[in-house]
N, C-alpha and C. Protein backbone atom coordinates (compact mmCIF):
# COMPACT_ATOMS: atom_id res chain seq x y z
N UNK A 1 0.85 -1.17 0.00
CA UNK A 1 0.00 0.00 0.00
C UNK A 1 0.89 1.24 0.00
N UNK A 2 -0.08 2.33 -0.78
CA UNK A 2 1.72 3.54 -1.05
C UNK A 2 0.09 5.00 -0.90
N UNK A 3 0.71 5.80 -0.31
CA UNK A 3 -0.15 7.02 -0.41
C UNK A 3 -0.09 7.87 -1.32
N UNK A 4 -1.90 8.04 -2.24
CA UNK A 4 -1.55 8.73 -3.18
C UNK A 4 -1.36 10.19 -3.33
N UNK A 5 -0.69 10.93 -2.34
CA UNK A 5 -0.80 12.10 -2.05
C UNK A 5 0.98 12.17 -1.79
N UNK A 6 2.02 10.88 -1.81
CA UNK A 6 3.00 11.05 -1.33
C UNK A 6 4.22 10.19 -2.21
N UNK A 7 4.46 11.52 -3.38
CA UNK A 7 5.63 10.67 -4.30
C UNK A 7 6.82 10.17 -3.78
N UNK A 8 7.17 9.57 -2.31
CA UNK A 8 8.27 8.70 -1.70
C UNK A 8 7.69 8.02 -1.33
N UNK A 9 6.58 8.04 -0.92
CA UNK A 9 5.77 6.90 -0.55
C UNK A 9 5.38 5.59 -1.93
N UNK A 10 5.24 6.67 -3.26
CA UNK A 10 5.10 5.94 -4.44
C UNK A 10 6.46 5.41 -4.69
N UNK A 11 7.72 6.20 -4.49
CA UNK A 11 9.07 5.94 -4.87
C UNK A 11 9.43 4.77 -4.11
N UNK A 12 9.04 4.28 -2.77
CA UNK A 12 9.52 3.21 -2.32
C UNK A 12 8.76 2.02 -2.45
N UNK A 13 7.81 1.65 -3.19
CA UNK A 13 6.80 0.55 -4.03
C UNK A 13 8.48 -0.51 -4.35
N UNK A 14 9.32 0.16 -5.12
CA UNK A 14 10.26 -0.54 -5.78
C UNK A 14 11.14 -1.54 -4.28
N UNK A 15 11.52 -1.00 -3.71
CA UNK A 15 12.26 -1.44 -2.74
C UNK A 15 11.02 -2.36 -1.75
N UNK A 16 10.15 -1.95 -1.65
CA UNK A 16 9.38 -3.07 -1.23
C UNK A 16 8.81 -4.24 -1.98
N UNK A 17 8.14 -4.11 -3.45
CA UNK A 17 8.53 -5.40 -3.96
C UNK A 17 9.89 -6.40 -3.97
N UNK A 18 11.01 -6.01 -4.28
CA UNK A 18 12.36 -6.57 -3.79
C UNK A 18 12.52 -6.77 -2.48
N UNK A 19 11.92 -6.43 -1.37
CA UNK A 19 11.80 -7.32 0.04
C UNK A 19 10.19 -8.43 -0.58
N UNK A 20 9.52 -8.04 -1.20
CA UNK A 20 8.31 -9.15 -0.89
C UNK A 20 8.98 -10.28 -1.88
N UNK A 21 9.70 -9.95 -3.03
CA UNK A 21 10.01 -11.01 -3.74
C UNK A 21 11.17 -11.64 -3.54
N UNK A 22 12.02 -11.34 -2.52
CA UNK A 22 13.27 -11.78 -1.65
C UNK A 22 13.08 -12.72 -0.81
N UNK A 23 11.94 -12.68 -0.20
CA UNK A 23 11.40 -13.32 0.69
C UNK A 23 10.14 -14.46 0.65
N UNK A 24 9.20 -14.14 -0.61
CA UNK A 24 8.51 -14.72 -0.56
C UNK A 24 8.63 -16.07 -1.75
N UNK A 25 7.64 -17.05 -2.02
CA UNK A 25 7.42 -17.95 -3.29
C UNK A 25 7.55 -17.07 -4.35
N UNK A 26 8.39 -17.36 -5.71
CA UNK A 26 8.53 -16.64 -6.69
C UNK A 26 6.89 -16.42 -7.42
N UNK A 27 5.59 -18.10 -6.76
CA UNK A 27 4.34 -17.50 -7.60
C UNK A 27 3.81 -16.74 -6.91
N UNK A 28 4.29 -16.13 -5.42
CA UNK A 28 3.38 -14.67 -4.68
C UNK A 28 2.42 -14.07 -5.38
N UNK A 29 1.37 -14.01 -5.46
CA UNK A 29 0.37 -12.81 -6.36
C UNK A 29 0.41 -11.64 -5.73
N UNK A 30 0.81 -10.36 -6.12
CA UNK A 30 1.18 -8.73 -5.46
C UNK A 30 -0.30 -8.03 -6.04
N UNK A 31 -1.05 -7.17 -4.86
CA UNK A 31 -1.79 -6.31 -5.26
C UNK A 31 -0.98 -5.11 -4.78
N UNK A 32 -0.65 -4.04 -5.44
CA UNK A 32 -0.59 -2.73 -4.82
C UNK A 32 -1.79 -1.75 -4.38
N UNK A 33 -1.82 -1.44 -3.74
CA UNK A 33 -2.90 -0.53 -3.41
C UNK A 33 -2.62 1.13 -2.77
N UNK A 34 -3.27 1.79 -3.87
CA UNK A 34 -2.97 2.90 -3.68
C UNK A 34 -4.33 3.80 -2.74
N UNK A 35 -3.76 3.92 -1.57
CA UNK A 35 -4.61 5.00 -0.35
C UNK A 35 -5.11 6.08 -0.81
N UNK A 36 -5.95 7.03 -0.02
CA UNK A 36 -6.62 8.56 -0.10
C UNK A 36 -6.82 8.79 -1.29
N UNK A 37 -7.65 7.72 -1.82
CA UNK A 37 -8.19 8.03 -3.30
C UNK A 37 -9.28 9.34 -2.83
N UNK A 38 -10.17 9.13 -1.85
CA UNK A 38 -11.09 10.55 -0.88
C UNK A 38 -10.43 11.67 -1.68
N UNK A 39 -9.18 11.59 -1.62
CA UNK A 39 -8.65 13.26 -1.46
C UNK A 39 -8.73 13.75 -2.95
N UNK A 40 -8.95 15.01 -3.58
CA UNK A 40 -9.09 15.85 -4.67
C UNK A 40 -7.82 15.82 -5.27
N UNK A 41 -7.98 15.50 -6.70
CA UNK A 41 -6.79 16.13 -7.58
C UNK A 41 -5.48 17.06 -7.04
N UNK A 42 -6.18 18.05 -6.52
CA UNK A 42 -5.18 19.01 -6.07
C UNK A 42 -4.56 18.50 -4.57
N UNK A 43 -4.36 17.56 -4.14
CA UNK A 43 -3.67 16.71 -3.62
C UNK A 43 -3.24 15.53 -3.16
N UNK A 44 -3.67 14.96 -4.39
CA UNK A 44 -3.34 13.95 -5.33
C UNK A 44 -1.72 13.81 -5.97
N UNK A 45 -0.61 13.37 -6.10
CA UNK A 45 0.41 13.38 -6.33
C UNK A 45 0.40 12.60 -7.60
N UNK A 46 0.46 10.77 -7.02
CA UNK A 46 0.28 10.32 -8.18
C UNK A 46 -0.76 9.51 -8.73
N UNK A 47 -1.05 10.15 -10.15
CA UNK A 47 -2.09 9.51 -10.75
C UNK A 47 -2.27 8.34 -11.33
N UNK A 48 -3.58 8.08 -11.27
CA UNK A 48 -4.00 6.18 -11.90
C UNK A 48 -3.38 6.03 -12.63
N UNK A 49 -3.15 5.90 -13.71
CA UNK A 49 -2.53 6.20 -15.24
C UNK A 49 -0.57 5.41 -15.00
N UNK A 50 -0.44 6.62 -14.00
CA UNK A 50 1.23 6.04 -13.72
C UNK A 50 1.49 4.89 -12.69
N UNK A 51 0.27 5.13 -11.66
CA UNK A 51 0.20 3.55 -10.51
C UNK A 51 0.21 2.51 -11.58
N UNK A 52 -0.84 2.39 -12.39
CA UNK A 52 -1.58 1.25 -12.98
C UNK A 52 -0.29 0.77 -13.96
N UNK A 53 0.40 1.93 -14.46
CA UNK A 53 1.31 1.59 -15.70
C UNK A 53 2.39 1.11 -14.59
N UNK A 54 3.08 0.97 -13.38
CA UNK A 54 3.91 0.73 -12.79
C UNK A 54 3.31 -0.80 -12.18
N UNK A 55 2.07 -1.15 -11.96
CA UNK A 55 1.98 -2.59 -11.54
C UNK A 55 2.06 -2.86 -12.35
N UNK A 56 1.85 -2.48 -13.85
CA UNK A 56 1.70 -3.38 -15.04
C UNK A 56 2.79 -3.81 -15.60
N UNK A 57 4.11 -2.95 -15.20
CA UNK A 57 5.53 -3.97 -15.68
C UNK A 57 5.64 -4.59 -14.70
N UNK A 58 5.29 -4.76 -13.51
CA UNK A 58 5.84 -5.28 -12.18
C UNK A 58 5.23 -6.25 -11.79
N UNK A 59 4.19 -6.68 -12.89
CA UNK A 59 3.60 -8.19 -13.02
C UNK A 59 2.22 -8.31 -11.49
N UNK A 60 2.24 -7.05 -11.28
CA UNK A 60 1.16 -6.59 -10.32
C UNK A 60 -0.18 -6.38 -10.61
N UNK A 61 -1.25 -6.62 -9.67
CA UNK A 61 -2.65 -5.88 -9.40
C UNK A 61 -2.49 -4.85 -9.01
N UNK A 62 -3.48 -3.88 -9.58
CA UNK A 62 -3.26 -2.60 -9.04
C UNK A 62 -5.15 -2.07 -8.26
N UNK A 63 -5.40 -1.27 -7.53
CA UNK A 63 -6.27 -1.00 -6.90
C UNK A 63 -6.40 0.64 -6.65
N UNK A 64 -7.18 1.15 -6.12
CA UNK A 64 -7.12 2.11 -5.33
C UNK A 64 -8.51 2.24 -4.36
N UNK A 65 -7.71 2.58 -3.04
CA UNK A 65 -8.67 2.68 -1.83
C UNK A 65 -8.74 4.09 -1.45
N UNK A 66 -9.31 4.42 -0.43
CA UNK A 66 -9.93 5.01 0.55
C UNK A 66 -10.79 4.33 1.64
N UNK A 67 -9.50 4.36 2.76
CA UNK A 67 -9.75 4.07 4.32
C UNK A 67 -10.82 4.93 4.98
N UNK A 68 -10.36 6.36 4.83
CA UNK A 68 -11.52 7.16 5.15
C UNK A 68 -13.21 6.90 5.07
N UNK A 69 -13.18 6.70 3.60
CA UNK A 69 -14.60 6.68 3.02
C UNK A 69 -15.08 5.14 2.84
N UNK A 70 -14.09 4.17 3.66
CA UNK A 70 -14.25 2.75 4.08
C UNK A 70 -14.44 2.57 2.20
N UNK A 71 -14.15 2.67 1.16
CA UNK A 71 -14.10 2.33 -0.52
C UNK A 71 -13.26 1.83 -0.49
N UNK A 72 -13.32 0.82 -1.70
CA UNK A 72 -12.52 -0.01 -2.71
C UNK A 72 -12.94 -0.61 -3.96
N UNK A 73 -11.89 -0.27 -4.86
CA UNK A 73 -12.67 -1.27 -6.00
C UNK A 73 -12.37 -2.70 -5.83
N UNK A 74 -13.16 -3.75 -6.38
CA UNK A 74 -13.33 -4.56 -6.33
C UNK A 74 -11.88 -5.42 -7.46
N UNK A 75 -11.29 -6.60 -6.98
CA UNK A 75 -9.95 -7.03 -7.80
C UNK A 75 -10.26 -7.74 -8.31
N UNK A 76 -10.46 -8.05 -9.97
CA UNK A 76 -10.53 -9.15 -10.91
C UNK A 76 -9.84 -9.87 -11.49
């Protein structure tokens, strides 16, 4: 999970897959999930578009939540 309001929070996705795939079965299934979807554009950092394109080389699910507003989309 990475906050979408916080581009180091997005920047360290990388270094935490390389602990989950260090550690875990090489068939692990990874969802990322990106937090404070709630919050407005204007503080919003990073957008769907670049999450989604970053699980998508990284052989990942991608999501986005909001804890606040208890939301999620649903993973297919």
């Amino acid at each position: 999970m990475f906050d979408l309001t916080s581009k180091q929070s997005f920047n360290d996705l990388n270094e935490w897959l390389n602990e989950i795939r260090g550690n875990c079965d090489e068939n692990v299934k990874i969802i990322i999930v990106g937090n404070k979807k709630d919050l407005k554009d204007e503080k919003r950092i990073v957008d769907y578009d670049r999450a989604k394109n970053f699980a998508d080389l990284n052989e990942c699910k991608y999501i986005e939540t909001s804890a606040k507003e208890k939301e999620a989309e649903s993973i297919n």
